[in-house]
Protein backbone atom coordinates (compact mmCIF):
# COMPACT_ATOMS: atom_id res chain seq x y z
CA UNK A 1 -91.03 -8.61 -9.73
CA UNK A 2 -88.63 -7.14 -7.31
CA UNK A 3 -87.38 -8.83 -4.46
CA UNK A 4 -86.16 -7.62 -1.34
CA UNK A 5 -83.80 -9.87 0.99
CA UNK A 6 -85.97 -8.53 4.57
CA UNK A 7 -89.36 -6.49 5.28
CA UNK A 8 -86.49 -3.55 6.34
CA UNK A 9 -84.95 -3.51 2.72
CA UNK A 10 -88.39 -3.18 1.38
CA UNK A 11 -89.56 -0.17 3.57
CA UNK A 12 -86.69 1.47 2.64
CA UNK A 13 -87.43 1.08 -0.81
CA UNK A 14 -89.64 3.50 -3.04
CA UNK A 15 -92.05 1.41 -4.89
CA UNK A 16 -94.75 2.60 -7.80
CA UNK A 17 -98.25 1.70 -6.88
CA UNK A 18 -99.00 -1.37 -8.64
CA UNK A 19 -96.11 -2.91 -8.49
CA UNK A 20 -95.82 -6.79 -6.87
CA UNK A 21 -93.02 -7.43 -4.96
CA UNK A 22 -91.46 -9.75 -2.32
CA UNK A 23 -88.77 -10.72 0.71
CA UNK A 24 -86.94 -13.55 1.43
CA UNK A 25 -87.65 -13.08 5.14
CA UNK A 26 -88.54 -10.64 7.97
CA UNK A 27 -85.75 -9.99 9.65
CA UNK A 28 -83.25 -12.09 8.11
CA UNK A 29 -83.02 -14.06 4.87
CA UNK A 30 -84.73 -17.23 5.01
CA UNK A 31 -86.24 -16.69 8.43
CA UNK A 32 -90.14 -17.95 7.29
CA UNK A 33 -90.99 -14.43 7.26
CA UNK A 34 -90.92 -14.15 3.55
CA UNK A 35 -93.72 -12.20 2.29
CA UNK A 36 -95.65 -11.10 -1.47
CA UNK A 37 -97.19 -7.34 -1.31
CA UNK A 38 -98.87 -4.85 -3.69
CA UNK A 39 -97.77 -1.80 -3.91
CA UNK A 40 -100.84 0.82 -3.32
CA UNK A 41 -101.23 4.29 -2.49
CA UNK A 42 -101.47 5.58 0.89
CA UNK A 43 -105.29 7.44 -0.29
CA UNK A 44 -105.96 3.93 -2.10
CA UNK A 45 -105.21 1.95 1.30
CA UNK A 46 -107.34 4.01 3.16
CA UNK A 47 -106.03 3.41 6.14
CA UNK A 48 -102.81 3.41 8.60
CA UNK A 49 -100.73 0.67 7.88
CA UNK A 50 -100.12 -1.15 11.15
CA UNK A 51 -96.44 -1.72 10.30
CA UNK A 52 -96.38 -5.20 11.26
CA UNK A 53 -98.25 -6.74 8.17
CA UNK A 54 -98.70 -3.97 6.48
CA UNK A 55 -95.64 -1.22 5.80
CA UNK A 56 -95.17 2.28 4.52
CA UNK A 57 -92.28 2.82 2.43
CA UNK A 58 -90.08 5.03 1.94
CA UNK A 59 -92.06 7.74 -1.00
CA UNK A 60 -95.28 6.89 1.31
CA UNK A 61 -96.56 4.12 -0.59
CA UNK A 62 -97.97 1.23 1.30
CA UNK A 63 -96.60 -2.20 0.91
CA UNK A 64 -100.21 -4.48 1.46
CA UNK A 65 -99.29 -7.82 2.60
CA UNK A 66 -100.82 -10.52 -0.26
CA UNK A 67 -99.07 -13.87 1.51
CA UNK A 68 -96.49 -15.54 2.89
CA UNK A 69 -94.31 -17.92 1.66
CA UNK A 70 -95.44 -20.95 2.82
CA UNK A 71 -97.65 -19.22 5.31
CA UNK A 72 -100.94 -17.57 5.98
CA UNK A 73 -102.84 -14.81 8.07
CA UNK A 74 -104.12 -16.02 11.32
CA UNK A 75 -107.52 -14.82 12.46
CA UNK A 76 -105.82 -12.09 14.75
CA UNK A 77 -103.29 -10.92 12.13
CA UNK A 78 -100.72 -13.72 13.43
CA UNK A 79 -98.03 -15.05 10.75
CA UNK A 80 -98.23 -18.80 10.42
CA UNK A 81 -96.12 -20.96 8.97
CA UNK A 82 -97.17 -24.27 7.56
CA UNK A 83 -95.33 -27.41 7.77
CA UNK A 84 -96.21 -30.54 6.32
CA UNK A 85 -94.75 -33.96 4.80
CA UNK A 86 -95.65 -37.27 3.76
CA UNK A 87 -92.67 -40.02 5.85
CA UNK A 88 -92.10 -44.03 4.36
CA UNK A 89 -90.31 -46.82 5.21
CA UNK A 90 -89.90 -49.05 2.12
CA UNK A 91 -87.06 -50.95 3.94
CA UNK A 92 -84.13 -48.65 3.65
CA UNK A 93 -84.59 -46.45 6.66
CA UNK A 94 -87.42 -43.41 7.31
CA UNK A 95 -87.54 -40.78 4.57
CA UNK A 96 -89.61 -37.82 3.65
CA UNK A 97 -91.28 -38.42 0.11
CA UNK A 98 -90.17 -35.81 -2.51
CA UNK A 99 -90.99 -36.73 -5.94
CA UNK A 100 -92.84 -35.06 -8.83
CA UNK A 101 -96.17 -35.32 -6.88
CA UNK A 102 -95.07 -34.58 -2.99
CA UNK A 103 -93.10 -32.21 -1.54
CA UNK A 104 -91.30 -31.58 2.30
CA UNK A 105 -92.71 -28.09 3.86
CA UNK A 106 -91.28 -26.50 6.95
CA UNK A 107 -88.99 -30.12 7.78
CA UNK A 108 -85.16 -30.28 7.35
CA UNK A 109 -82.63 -32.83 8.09
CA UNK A 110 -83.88 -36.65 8.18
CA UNK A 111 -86.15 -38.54 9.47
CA UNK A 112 -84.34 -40.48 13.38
CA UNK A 113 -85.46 -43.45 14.69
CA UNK A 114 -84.30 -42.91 18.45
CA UNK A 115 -81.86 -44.79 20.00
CA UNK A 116 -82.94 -48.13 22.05
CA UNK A 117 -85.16 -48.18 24.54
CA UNK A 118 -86.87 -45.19 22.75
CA UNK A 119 -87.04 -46.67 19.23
CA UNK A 120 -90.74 -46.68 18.96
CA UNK A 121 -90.03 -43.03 18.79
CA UNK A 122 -89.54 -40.92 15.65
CA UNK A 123 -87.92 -37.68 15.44
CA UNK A 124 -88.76 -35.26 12.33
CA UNK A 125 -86.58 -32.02 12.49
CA UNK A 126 -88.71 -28.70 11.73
CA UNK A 127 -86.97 -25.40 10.34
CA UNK A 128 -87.78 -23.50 13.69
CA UNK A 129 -88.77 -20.23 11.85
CA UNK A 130 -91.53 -20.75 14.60
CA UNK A 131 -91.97 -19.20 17.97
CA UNK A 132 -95.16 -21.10 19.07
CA UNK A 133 -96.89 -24.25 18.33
CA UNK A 134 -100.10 -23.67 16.53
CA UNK A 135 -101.19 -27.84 15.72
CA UNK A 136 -99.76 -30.32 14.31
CA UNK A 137 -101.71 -33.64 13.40
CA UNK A 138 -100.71 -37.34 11.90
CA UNK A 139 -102.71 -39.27 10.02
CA UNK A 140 -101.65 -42.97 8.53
CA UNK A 141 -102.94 -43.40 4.41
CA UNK A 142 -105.48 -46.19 3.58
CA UNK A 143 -102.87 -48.65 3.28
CA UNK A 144 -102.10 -48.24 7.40
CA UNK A 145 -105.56 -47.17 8.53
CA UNK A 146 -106.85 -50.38 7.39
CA UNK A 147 -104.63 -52.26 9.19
CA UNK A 148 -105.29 -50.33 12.13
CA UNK A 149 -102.18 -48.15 12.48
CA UNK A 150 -102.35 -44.68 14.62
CA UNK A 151 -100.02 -42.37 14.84
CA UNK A 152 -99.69 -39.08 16.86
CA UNK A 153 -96.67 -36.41 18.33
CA UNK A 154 -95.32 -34.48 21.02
CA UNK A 155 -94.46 -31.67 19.04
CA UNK A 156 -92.16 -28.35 19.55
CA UNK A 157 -91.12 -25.18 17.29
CA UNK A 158 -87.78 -27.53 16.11
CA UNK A 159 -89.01 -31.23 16.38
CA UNK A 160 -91.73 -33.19 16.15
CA UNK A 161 -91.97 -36.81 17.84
CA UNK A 162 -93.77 -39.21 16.70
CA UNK A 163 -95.04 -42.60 18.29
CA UNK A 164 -97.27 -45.26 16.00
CA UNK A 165 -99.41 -47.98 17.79
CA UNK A 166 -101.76 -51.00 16.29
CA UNK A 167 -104.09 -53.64 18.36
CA UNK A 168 -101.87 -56.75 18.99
CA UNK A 169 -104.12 -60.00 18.40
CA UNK A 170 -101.67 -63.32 18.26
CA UNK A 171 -102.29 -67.21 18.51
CA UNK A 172 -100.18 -69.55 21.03
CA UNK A 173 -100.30 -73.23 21.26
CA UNK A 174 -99.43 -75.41 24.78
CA UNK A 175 -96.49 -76.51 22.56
CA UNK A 176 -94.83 -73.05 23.35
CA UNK A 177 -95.26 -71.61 19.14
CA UNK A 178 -97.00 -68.70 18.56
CA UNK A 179 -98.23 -67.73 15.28
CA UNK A 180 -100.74 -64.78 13.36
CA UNK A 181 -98.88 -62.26 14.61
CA UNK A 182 -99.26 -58.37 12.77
CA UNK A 183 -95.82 -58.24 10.65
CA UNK A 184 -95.36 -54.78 11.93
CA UNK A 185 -94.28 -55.70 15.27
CA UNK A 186 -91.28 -57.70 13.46
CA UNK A 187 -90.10 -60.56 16.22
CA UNK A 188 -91.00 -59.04 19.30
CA UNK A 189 -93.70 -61.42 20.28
CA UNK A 190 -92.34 -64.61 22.21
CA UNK A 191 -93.35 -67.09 24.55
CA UNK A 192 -91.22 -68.90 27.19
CA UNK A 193 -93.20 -72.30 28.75
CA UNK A 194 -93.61 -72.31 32.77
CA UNK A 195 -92.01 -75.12 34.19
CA UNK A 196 -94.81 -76.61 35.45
CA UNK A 197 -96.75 -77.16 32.51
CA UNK A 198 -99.52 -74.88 32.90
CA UNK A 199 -98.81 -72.42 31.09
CA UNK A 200 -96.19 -69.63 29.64
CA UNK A 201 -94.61 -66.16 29.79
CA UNK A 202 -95.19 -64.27 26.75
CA UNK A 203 -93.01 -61.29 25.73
CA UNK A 204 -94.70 -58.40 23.84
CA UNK A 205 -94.10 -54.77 22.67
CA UNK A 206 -95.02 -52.06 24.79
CA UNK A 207 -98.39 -52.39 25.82
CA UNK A 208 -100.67 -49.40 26.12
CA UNK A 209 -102.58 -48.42 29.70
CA UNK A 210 -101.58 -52.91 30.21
CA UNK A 211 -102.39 -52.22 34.06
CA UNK A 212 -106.00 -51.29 33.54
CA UNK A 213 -106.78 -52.91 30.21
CA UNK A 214 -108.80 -55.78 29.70
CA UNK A 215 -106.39 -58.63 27.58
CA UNK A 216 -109.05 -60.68 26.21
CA UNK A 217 -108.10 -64.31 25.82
CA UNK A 218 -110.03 -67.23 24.05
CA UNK A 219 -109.28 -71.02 23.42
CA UNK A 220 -109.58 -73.36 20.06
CA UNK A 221 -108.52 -77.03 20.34
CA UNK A 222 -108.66 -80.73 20.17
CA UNK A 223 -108.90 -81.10 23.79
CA UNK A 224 -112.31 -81.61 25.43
CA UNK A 225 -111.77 -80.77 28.38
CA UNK A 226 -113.40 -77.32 29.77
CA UNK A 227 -110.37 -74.93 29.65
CA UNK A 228 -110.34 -71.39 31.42
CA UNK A 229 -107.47 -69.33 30.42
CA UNK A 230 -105.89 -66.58 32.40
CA UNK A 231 -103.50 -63.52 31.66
CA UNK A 232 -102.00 -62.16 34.40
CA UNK A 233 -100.51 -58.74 33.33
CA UNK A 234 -96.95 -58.89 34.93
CA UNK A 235 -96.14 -55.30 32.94
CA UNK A 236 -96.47 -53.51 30.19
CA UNK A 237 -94.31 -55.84 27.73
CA UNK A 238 -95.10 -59.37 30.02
CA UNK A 239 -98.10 -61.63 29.96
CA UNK A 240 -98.38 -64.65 32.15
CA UNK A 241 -100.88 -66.99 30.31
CA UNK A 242 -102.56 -69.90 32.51
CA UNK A 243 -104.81 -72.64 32.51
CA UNK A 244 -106.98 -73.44 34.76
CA UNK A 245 -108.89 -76.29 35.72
CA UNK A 246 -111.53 -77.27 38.96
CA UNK A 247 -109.27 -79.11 41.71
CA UNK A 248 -110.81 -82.42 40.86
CA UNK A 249 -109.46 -85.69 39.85
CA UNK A 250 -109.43 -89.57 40.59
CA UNK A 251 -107.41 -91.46 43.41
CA UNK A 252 -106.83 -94.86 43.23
CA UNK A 253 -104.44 -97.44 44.59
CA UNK A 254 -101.36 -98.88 43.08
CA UNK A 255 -99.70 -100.73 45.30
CA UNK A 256 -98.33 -100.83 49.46
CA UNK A 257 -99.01 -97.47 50.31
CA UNK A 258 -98.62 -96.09 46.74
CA UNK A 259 -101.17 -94.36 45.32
CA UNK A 260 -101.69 -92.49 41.90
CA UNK A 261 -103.41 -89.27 41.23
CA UNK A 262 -105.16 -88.52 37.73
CA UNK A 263 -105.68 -84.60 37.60
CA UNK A 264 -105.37 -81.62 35.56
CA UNK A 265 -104.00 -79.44 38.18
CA UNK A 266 -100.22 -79.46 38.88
CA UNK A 267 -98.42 -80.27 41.91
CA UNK A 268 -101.46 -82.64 43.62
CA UNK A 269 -99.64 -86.30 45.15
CA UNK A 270 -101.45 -88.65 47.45
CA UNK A 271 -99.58 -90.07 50.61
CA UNK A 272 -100.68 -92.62 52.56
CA UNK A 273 -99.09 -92.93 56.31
CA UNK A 274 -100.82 -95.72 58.91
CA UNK A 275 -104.61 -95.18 58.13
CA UNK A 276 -104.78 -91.90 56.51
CA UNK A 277 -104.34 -90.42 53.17
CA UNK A 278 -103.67 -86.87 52.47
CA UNK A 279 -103.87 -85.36 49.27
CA UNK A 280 -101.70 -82.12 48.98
CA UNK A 281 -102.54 -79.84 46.01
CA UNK A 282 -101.22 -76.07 45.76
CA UNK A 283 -102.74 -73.04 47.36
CA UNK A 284 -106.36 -72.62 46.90
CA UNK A 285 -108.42 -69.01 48.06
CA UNK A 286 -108.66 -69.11 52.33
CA UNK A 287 -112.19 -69.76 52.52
CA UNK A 288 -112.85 -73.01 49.69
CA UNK A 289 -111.91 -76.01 51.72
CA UNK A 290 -115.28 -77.89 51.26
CA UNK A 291 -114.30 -81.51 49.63
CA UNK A 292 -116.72 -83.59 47.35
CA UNK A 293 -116.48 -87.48 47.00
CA UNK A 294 -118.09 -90.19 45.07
CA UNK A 295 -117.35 -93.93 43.77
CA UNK A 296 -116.89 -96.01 46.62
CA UNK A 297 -116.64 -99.75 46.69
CA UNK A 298 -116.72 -103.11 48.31
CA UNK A 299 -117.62 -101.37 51.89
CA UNK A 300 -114.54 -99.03 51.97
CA UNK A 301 -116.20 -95.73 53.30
CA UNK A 302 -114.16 -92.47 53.30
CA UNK A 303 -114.03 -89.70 55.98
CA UNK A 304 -112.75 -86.52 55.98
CA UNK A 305 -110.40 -86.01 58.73
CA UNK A 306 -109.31 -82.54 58.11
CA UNK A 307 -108.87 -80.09 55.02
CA UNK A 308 -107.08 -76.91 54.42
CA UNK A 309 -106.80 -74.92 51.11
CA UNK A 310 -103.61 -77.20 50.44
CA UNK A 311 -105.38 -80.06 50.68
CA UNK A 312 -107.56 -82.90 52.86
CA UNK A 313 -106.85 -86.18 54.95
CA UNK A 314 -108.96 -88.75 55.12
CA UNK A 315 -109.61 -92.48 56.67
CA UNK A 316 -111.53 -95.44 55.93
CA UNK A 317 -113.43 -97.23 57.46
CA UNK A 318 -115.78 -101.12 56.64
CA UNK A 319 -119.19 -101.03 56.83
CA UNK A 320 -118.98 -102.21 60.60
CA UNK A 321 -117.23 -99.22 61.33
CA UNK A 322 -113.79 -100.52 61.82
CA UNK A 323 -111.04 -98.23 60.75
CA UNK A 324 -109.32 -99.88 57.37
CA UNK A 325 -104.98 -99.73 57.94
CA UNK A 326 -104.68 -102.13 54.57
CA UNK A 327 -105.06 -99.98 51.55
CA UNK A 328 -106.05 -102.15 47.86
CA UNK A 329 -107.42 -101.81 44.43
CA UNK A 330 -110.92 -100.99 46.10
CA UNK A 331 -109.74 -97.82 47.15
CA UNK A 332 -110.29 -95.74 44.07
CA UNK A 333 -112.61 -92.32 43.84
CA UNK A 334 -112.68 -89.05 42.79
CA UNK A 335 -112.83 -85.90 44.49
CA UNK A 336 -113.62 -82.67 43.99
CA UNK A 337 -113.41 -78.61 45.87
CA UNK A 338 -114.42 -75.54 45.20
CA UNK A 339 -111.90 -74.00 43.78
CA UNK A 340 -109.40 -73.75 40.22
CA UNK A 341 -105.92 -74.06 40.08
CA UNK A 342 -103.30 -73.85 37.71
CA UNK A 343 -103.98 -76.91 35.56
CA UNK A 344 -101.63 -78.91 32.42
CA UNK A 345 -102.28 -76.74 29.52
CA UNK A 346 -102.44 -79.61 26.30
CA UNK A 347 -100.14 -79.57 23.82
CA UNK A 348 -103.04 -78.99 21.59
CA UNK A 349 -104.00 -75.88 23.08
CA UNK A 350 -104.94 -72.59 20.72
CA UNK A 351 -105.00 -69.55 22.77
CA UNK A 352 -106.01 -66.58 21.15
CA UNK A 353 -104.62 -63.33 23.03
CA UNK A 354 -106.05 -59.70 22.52
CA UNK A 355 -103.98 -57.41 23.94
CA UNK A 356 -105.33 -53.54 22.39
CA UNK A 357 -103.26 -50.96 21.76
CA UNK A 358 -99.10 -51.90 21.65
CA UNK A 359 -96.77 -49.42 20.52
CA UNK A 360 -94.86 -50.30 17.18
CA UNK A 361 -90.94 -50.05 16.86
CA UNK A 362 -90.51 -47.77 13.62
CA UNK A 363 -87.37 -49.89 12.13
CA UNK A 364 -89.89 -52.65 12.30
CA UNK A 365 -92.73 -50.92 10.36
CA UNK A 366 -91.73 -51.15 6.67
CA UNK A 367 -94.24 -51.32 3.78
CA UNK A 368 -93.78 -49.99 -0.13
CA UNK A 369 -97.40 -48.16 0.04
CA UNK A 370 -97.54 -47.01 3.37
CA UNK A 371 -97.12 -43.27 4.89
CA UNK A 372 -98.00 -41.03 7.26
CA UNK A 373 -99.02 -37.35 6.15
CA UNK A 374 -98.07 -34.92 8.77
CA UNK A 375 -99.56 -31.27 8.78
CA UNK A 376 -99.47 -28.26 11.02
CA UNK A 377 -99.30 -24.68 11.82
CA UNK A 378 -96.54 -22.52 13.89
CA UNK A 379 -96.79 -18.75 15.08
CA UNK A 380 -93.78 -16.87 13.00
């Protein structure tokens, strides 16, 4: 079979019907434009070559377009190159997979992680024989679709971008560990304990649509108590994780004017002054300031003298009515509002976090049996 080094070489040629011949590109060598033909007659065409597909040479003979190299006929006569690849990680660094059974089409160079802060990008160089985008798609194999793995790209005639993303499900503990979390997003899960106690700061990957979503949270433990955990999403790689407890809890004397508080909720002391004891928690809504008591004794009755949604005074008073300035071991009772606060979280504490979607880093994503196919189309 002859071949021709452009379609202009080959119409200048003169060809015997029959013949098969080819060209390494259109208008230049190695341009994608690369094409097979069969020679025919101009009577046995039957037609008028359109000169764009189909070309008369030189003697009259018509060259009839039979493929491209690496390319087909698009349903309006449009040249389209195809591009595909298979990409893995099996620790050394992104590479395309060419071995006796796989093959790079349409990509050159290597594989590029971006540089930091866009490393959860991936950069695959195409030949850029292209002048339009036809489609490209990404797919992960069995081995990453099981595991939940999606991939897709931004894609252009020279480069296609690539960003991977997985659900991110991970277990915390009050004692500030976290465990169960995907291996794909390497270390990048991490939780810092609030001062207080009630909680901590977890640091995640990227988080996808984290504003809107819904990060679903559940508890395990040896603690009985009834636990409500919150996740307040700071932004798109910070969780604040809370619990949460009813502002309720026992008050009982100690000694002088001292008294003790036993409560979930942080930041809640008891003061006595003269003949009246406040209790000052933290800041509930505006509108729950009702207050609940119970477990009086020996004739020590409570009243409320004021509340607030940072707390509630109070004075006692015998059953005669007279107004109690000596506090003792009777006073003791619980209280109780309307309202949760930010309560100890126990050291015993399982919180299960779903946060959805989280992009993946691609240095971090490394298995022997994983890839990613990649296929598309571009207008020559």
């Amino acid at each position: 079979m002859k071949i021709f080094e452009t379609k202009a070489d080959l119409v200048a040629a003169s060809l015997t019907a029959g013949q098969l011949t080819s060209t390494k590109g259109y208008t230049t060598a190695g341009d994608g434009g690369g094409a097979t033909y069969l020679i025919k007659t101009a009577v046995d065409f039957g037609g008028t070559p359109d000169e764009t597909i189909d070309h008369t040479l030189a003697n009259g003979n018509v060259a009839v377009f039979q493929a491209y190299t690496n390319q087909v006929k698009g349903d309006r006569g449009q040249r389209l190159s195809l591009v595909g690849c298979v990409i893995r990680n099996t620790g050394a660094g992104w590479g395309y997979l060419d071995d006796t059974g796989h093959i790079p089409i349409g990509f050159n160079g290597t594989p590029e992680v971006l540089v930091a802060p866009e490393d959860f990008k991936l950069r695959l160089p195409i030949d850029g024989s292209g002048s339009k985008v036809g489609s490209l798609v990404c797919a992960p194999d069995e081995t990453f679709a099981t595991k939940g793995l999606t991939v897709g790209a931004s894609v252009g005639v020279n480069e296609a971008i690539l960003q991977c993303s997985m659900p991110l499900k991970f277990r915390t503990y009050g004692t500030g560990a976290v465990g169960d979390v995907p291996s794909y997003f390497g270390s990048r899960v991490s939780i810092t304990p609030l001062g207080d106690g009630t909680g901590y700061t977890a640091t995640v990957p990227n988080l996808q649509g984290a504003a809107t979503s819904q990060i679903v949270a559940t508890t395990r433990g040896t603690d009985e108590r009834s636990t409500d955990i919150r996740v307040n999403v700071v932004n798109n790689t910070t969780l604040e994780v809370r619990s949460y407890a009813p502002v309720s809890g026992e008050i009982r004397f100690v000694s002088g004017t001292t008294f003790a508080v036993d409560t979930d909720i942080a930041g809640v002391t008891a003061t006595w002054s003269v003949d009246t004891l406040t209790i000052s928690h933290p800041t509930m809504g505006a509108t729950e300031q009702a207050v609940a008591f119970a477990r009086f004794f020996n004739g020590h009755n409570p009243r409320l003298v004021s509340s607030s949604n940072t707390g509630f005074s109070m004075k006692f008073y015998d059953d005669s009515g007279v107004l109690q300035t000596s506090p003792n071991s009777a006073y003791k009772f619980t209280f109780t509002r309307s309202a949760s606060l930010p309560a100890t979280m126990p050291s015993t504490q399982a919180v299960y976090i779903d946060c959805g979607p989280a992009l993946l880093y691609w240095d971090d994503i490394s298995d022997a049996n994983g890839n990613f196919w990649v296929y598309g189309a571009m207008e020559i």
